[in-house]
Protein backbone atom coordinates (compact mmCIF):
# COMPACT_ATOMS: atom_id res chain seq x y z
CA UNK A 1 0.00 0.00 0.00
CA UNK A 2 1.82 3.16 -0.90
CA UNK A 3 1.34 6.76 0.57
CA UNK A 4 -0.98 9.33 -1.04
CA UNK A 5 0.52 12.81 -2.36
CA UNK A 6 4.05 11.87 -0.98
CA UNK A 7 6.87 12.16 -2.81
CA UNK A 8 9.63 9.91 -2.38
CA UNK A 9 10.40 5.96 -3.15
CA UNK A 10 7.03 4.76 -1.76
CA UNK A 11 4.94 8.00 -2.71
CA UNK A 12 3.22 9.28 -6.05
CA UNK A 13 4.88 8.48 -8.90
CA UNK A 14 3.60 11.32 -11.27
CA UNK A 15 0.83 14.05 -9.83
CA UNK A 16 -0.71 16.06 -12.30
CA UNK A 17 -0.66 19.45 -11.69
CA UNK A 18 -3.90 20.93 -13.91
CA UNK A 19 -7.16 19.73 -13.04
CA UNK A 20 -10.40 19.61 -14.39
CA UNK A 21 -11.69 22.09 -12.48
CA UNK A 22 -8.71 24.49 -12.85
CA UNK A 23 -9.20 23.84 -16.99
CA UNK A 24 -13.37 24.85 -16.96
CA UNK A 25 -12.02 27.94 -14.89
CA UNK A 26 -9.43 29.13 -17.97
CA UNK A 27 -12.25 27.90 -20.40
CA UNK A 28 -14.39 30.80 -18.40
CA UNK A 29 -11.68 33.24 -18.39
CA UNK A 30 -10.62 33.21 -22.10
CA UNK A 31 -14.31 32.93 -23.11
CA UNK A 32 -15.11 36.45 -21.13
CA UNK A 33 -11.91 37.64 -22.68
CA UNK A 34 -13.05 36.81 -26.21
CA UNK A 35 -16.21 38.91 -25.81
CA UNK A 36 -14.46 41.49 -24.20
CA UNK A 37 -11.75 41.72 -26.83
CA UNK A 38 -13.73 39.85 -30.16
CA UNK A 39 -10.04 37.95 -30.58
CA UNK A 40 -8.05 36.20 -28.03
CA UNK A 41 -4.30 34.26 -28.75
CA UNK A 42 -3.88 30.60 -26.92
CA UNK A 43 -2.52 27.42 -28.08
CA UNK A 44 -4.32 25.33 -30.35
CA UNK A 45 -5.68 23.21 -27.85
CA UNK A 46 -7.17 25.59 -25.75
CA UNK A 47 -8.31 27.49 -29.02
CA UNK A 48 -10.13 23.84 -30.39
CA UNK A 49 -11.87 24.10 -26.73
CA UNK A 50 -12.71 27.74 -27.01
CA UNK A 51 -14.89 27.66 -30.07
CA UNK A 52 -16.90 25.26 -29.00
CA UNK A 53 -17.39 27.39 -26.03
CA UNK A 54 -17.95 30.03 -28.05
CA UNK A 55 -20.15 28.84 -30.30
CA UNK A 56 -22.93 27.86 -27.69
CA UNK A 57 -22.33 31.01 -25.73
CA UNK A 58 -23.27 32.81 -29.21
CA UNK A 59 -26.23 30.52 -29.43
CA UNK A 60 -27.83 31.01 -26.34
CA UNK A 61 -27.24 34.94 -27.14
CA UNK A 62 -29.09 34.48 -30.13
CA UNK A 63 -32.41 32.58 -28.31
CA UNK A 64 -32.14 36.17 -26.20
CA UNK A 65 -34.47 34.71 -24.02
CA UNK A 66 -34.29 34.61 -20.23
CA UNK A 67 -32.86 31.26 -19.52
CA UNK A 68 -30.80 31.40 -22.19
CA UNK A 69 -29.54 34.73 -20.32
CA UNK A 70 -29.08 33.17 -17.40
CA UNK A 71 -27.43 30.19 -18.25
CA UNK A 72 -24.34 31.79 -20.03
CA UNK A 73 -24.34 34.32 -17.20
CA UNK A 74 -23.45 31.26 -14.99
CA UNK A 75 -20.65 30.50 -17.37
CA UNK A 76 -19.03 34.28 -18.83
CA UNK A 77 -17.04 35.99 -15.83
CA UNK A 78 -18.82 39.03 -14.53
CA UNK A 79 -15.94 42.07 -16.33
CA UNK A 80 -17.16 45.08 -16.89
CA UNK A 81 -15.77 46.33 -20.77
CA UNK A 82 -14.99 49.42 -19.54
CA UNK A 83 -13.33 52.31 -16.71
CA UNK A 84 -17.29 53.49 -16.19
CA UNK A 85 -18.38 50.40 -15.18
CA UNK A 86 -21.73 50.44 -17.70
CA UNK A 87 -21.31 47.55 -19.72
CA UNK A 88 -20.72 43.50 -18.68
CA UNK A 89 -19.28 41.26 -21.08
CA UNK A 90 -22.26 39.26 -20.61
CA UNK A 91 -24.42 42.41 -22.06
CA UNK A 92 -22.16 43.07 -24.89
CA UNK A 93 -22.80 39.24 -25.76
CA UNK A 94 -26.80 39.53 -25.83
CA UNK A 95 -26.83 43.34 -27.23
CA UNK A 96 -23.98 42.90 -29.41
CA UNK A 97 -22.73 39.93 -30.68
CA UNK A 98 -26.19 37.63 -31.02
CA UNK A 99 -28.04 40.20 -32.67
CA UNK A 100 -25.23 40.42 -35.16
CA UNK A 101 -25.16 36.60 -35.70
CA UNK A 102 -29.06 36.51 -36.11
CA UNK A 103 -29.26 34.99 -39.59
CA UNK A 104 -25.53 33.01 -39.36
CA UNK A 105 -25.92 28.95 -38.92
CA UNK A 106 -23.29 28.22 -36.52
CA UNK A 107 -19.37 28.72 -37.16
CA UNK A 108 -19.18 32.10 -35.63
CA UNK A 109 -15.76 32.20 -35.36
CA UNK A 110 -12.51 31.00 -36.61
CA UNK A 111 -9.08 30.02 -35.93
CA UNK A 112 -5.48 31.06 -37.53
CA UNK A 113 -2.56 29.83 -36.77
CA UNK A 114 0.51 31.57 -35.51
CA UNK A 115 4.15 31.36 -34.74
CA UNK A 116 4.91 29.51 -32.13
CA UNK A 117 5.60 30.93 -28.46
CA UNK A 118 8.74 31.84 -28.14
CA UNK A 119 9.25 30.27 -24.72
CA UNK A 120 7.97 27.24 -24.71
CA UNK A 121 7.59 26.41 -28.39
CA UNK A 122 3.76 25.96 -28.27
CA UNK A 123 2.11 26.07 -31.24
CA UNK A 124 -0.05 29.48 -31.13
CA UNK A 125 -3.25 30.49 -32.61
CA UNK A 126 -5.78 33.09 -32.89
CA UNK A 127 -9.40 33.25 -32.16
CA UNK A 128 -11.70 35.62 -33.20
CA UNK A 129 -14.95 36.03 -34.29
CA UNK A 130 -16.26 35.87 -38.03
CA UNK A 131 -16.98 39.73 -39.56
């Protein structure tokens, strides 16, 4: 029987250090950011998982109605777009960006590929939404 969250000869081998949890949290934060902003650079992965995100945050803006409201208010982080304090991200989504997207089936926005990050060597890549 070995020892739990030890390290050492008898302890964990390998402990990951990114959770689920702490991936649905950077999911939130780069999908407010995306609103906020209308592009967003990340790695490929996390851009492959973003427009998904995206997509079905777009598509509950579109419905407009009041669950649909509420249910991507429980997912987009509560940032205000500006010093004034006026406008939420999750208002700029419903006011903004659904009405625009109104007569568009889906694929509302779109990835390009960029260099890759100079630190690390990740392969980089661009989200924004469609014009």
């Amino acid at each position: 029987m070995s020892r739990k969250n030890m390290h050492g000869k008898v302890g964990v081998k390998f402990k990951a250090g990114y959770t689920t949890s702490k991936d649905k949290s950077m999911l939130r934060n780069v999908a407010t950011a995306l609103i906020v902003h209308n592009k967003v650079s990340v790695t490929n992965k996390v851009a492959h998982q973003l427009v998904s995100v995206a997509d079905h945050l777009v598509t509950l803006a579109k419905r407009g109605d009041l669950h649909a409201r509420r249910l991507a208010a429980s997912y987009v982080r509560d940032v205000y777009l500006d010093e004034t304090e006026t406008t939420t991200a999750l208002q700029k989504l419903f006011s903004e960006i659904g009405p625009k997207y109104q007569t568009r089936n889906g694929g509302y926005t779109r990835i390009l590929r960029l260099e890759n990050r100079r630190g690390d060597n990740a392969p980089m890549a661009l989200v924004e939404f469609v014009a």
